[in-house]
N, C-alpha and C. Protein backbone atom coordinates (compact mmCIF):
# COMPACT_ATOMS: atom_id res chain seq x y z
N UNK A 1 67.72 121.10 -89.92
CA UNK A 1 66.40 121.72 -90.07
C UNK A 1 66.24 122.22 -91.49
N UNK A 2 65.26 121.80 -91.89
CA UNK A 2 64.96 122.32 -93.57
C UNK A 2 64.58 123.83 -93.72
N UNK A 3 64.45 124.31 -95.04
CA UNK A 3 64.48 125.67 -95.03
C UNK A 3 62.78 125.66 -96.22
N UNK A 4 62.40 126.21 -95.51
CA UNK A 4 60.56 126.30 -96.43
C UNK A 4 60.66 127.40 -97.22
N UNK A 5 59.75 127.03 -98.55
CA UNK A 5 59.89 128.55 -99.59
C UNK A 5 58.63 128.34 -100.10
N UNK A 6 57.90 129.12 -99.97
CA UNK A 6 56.22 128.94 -100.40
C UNK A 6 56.38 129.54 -102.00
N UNK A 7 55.71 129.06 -103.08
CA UNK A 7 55.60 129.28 -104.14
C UNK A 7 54.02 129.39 -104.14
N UNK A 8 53.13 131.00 -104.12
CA UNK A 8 51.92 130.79 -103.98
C UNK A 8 51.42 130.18 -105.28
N UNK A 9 52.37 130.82 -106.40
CA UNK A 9 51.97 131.07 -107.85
C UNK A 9 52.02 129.89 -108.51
N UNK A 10 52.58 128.81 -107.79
CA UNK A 10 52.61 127.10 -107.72
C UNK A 10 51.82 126.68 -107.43
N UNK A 11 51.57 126.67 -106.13
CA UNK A 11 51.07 126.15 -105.50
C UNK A 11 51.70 124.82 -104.58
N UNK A 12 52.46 125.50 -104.14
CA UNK A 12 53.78 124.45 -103.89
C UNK A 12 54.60 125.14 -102.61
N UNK A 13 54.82 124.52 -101.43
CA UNK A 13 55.67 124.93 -99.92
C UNK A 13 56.35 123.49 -99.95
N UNK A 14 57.99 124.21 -100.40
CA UNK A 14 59.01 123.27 -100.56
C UNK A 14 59.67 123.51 -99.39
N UNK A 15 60.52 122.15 -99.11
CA UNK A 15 61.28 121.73 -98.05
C UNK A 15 62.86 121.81 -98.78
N UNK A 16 63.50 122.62 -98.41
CA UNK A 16 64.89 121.88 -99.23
C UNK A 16 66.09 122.23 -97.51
N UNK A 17 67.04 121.14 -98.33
CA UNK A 17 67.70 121.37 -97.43
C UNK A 17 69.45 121.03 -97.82
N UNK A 18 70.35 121.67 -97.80
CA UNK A 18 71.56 121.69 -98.73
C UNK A 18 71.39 122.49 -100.15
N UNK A 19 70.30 122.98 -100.43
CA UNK A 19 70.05 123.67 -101.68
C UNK A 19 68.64 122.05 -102.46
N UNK A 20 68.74 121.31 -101.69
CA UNK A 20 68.07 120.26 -102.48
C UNK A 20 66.73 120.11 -101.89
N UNK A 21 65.42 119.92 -102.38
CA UNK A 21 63.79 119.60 -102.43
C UNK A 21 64.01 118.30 -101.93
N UNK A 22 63.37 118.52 -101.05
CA UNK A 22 63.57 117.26 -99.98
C UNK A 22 62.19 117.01 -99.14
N UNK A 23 61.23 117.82 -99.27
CA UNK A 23 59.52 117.41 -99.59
C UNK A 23 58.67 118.41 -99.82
N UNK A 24 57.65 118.35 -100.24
CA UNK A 24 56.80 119.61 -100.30
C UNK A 24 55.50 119.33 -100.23
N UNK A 25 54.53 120.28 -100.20
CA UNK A 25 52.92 120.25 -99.54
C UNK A 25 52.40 121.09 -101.32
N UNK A 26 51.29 119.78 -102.08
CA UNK A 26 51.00 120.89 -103.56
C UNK A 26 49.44 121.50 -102.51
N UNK A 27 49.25 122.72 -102.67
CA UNK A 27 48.25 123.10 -101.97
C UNK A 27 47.63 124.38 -103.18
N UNK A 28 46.10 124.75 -102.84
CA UNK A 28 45.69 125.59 -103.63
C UNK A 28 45.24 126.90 -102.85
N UNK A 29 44.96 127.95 -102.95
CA UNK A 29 44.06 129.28 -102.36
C UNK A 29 42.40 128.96 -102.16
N UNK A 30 41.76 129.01 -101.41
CA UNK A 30 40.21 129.22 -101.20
C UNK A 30 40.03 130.37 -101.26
N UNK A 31 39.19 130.98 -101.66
CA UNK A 31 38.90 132.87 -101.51
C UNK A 31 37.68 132.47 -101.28
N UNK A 32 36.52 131.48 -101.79
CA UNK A 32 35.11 131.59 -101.27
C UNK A 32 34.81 130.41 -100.44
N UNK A 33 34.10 130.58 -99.67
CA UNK A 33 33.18 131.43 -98.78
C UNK A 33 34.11 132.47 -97.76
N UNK A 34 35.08 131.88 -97.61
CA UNK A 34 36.35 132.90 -97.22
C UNK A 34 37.60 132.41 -97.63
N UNK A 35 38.44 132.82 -96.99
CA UNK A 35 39.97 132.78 -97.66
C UNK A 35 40.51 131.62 -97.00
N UNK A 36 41.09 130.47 -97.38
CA UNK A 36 41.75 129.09 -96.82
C UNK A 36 42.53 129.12 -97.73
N UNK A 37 43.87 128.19 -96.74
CA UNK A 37 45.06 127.32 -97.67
C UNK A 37 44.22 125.93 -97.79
N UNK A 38 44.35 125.72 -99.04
CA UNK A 38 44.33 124.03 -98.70
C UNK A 38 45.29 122.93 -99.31
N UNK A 39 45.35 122.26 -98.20
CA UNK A 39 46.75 121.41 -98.54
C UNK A 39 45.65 120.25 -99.23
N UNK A 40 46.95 119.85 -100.33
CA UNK A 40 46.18 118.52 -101.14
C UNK A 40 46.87 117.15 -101.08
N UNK A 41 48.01 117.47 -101.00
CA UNK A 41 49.45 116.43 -101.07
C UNK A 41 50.57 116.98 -100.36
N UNK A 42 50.97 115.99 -99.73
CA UNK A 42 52.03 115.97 -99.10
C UNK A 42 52.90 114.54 -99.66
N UNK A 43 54.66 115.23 -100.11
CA UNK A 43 55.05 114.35 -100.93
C UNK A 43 56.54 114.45 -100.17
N UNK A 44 57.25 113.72 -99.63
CA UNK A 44 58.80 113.77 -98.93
C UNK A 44 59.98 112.58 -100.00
N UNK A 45 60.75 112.92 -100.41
CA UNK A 45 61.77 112.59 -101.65
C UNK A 45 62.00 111.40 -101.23
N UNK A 46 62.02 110.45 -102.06
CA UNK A 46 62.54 108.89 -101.86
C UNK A 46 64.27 109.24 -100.91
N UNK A 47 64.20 108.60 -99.92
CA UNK A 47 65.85 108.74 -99.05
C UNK A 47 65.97 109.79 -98.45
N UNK A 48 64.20 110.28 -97.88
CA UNK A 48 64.24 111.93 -96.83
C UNK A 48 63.17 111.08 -96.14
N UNK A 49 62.97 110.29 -96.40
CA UNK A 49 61.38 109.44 -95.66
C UNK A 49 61.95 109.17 -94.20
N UNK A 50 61.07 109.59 -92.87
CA UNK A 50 61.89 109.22 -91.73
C UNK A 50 62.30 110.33 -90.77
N UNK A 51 62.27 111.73 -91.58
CA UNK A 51 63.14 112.50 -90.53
C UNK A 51 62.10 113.99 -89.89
N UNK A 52 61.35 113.40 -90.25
CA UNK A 52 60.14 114.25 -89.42
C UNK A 52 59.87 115.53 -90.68
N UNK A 53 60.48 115.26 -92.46
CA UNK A 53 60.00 116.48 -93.37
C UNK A 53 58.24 116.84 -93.34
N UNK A 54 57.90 115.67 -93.38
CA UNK A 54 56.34 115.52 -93.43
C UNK A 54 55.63 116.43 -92.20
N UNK A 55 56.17 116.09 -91.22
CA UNK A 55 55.21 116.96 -90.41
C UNK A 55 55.76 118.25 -90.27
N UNK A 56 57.11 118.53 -90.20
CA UNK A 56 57.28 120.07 -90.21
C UNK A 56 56.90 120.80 -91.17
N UNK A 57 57.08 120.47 -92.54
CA UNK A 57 56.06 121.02 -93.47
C UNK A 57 54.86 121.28 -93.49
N UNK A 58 53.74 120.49 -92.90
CA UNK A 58 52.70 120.91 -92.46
C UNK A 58 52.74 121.68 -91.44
N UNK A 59 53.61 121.86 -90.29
CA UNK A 59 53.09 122.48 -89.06
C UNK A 59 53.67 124.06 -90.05
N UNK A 60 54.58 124.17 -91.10
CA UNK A 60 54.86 125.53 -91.25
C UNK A 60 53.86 125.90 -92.03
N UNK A 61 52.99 124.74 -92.82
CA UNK A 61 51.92 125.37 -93.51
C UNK A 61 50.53 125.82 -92.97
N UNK A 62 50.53 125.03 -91.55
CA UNK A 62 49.56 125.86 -90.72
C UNK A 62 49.87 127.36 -90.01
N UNK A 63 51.37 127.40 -89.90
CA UNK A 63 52.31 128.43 -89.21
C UNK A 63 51.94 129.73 -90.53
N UNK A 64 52.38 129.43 -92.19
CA UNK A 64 52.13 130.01 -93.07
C UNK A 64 50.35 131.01 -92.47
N UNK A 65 49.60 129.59 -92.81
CA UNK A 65 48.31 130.56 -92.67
C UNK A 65 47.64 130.91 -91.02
N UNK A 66 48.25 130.98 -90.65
CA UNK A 66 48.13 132.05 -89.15
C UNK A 66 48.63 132.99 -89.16
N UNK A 67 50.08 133.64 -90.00
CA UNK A 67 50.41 134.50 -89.84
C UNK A 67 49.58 135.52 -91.02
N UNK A 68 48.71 134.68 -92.16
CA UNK A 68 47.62 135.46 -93.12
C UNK A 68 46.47 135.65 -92.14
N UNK A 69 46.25 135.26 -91.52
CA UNK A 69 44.94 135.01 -90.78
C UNK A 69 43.98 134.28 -91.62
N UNK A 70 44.16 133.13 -92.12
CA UNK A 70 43.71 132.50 -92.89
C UNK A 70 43.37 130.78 -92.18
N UNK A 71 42.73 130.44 -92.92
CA UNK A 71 42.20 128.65 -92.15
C UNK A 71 42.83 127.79 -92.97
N UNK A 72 43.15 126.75 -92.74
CA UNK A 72 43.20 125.57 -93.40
C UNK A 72 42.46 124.28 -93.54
N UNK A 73 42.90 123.84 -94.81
CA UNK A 73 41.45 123.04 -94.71
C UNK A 73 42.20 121.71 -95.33
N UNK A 74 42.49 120.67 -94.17
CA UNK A 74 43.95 119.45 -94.74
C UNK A 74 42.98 118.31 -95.80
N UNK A 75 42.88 118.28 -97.03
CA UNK A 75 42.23 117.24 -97.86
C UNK A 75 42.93 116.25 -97.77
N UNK A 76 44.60 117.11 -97.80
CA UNK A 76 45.52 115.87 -98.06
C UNK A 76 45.52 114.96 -96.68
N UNK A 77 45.32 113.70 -96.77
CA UNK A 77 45.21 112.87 -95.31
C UNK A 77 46.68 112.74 -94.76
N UNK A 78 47.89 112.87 -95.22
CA UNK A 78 49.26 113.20 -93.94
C UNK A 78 48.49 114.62 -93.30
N UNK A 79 48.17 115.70 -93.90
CA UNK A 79 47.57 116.53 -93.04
C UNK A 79 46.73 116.49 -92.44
N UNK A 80 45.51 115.86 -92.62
CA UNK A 80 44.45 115.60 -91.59
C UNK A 80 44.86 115.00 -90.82
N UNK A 81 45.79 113.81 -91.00
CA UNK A 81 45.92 112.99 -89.60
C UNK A 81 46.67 113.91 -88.50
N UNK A 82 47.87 114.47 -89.36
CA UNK A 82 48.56 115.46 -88.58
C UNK A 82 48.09 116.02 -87.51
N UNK A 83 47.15 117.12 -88.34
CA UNK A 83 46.18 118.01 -87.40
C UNK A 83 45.24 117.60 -86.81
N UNK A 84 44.84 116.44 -86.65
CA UNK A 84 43.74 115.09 -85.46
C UNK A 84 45.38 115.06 -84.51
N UNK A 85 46.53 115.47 -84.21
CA UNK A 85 47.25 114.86 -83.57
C UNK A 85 47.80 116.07 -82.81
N UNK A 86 47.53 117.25 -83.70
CA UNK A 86 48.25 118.38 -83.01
C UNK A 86 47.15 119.84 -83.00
N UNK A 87 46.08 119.47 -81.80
CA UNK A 87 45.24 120.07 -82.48
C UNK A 87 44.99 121.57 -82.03
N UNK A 88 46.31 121.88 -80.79
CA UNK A 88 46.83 123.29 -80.68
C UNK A 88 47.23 123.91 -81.72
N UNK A 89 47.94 123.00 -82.86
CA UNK A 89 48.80 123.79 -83.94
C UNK A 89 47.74 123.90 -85.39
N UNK A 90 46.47 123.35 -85.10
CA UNK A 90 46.05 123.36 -86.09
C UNK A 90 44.53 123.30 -85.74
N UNK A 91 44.28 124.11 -86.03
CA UNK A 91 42.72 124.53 -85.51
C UNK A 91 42.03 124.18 -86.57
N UNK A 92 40.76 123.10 -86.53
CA UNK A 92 39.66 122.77 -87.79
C UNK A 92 39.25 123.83 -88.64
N UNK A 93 39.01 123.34 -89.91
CA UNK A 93 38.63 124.57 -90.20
C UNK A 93 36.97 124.61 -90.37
N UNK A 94 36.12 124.96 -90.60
CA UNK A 94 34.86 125.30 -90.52
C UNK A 94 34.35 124.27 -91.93
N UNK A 95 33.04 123.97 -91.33
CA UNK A 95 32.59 122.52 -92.14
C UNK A 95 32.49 123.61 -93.69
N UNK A 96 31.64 124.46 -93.77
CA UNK A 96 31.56 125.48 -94.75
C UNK A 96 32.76 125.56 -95.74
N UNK A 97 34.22 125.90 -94.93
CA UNK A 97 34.74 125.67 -96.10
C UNK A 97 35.86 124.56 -96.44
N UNK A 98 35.48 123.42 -95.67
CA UNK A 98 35.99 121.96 -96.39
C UNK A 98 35.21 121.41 -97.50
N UNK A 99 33.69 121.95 -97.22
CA UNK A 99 32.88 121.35 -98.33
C UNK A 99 33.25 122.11 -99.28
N UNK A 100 33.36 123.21 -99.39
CA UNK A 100 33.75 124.22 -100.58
C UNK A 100 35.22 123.97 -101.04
N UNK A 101 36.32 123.82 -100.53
CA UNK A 101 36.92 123.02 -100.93
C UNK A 101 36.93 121.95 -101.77
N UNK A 102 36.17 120.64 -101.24
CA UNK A 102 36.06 119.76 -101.63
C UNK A 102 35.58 119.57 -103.22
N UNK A 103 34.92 120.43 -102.93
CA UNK A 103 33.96 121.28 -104.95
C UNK A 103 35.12 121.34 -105.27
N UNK A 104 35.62 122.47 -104.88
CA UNK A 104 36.44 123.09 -106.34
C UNK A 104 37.54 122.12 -106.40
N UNK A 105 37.82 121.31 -105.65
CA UNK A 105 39.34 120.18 -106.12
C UNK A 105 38.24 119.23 -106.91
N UNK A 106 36.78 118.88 -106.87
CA UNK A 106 36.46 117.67 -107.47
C UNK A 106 36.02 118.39 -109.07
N UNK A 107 35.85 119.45 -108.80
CA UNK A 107 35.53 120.57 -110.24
C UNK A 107 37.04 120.44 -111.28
N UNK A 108 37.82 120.81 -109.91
CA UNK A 108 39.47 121.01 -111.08
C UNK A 108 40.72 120.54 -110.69
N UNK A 109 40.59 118.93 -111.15
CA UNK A 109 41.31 117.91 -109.91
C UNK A 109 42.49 118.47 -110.30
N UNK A 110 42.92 119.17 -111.70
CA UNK A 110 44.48 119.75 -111.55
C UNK A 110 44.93 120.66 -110.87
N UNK A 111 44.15 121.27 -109.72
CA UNK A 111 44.57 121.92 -108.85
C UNK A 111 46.01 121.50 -107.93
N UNK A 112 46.23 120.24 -108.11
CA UNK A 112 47.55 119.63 -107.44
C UNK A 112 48.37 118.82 -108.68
């Protein structure tokens, strides 16, 4: 089981496991119209592909923002599909702020 370390100031929820980065989710903060994570990329290390990093990383990054009381809003498509698959663990987030989202990543694509 991998060990998750959220870097807000990154923007980055790494997977490592033995001391080694073994996948991670680059995601940014929403504060308007309210407060969301949003995941942008989801990236698992060449020779970790296979062992389920991809989705536990997301389910801890939905796990992350439930325990903020916060929404998520998956741009990145491993997360959307994810959360079309698990949709107890990951509740939509409100059309309001995917579109707002969607701005500010097409405003400041270096957000990831």
């Amino acid at each position: 089981m991998a060990e998750f370390r959220d870097d807000r100031a990154q923007g980055l929820l790494a997977a490592f496991e033995g001391g080694e980065v073994v996948g991670r989710i680059a995601y940014f903060v929403l504060d308007e119209p309210s407060a969301a994570l949003v995941a942008v990329h989801t990236v698992v290390e060449p020779g970790h592909e296979g062992k389920g990093i991809a989705g536990d990383l997301v389910r801890e990054f939905y796990a992350t923002a439930a325990r903020e009381g916060v929404a998520v809003v998956p741009l990145c498509p491993y997360a959307a599909k994810w959360a079309e698959r698990h949709p107890d663990e990951a509740p939509a987030a409100p059309a309001a702020l995917v579109e707002a989202a969607q701005a500010r990543l097409a405003a400041d694509p270096e957000l990831w």
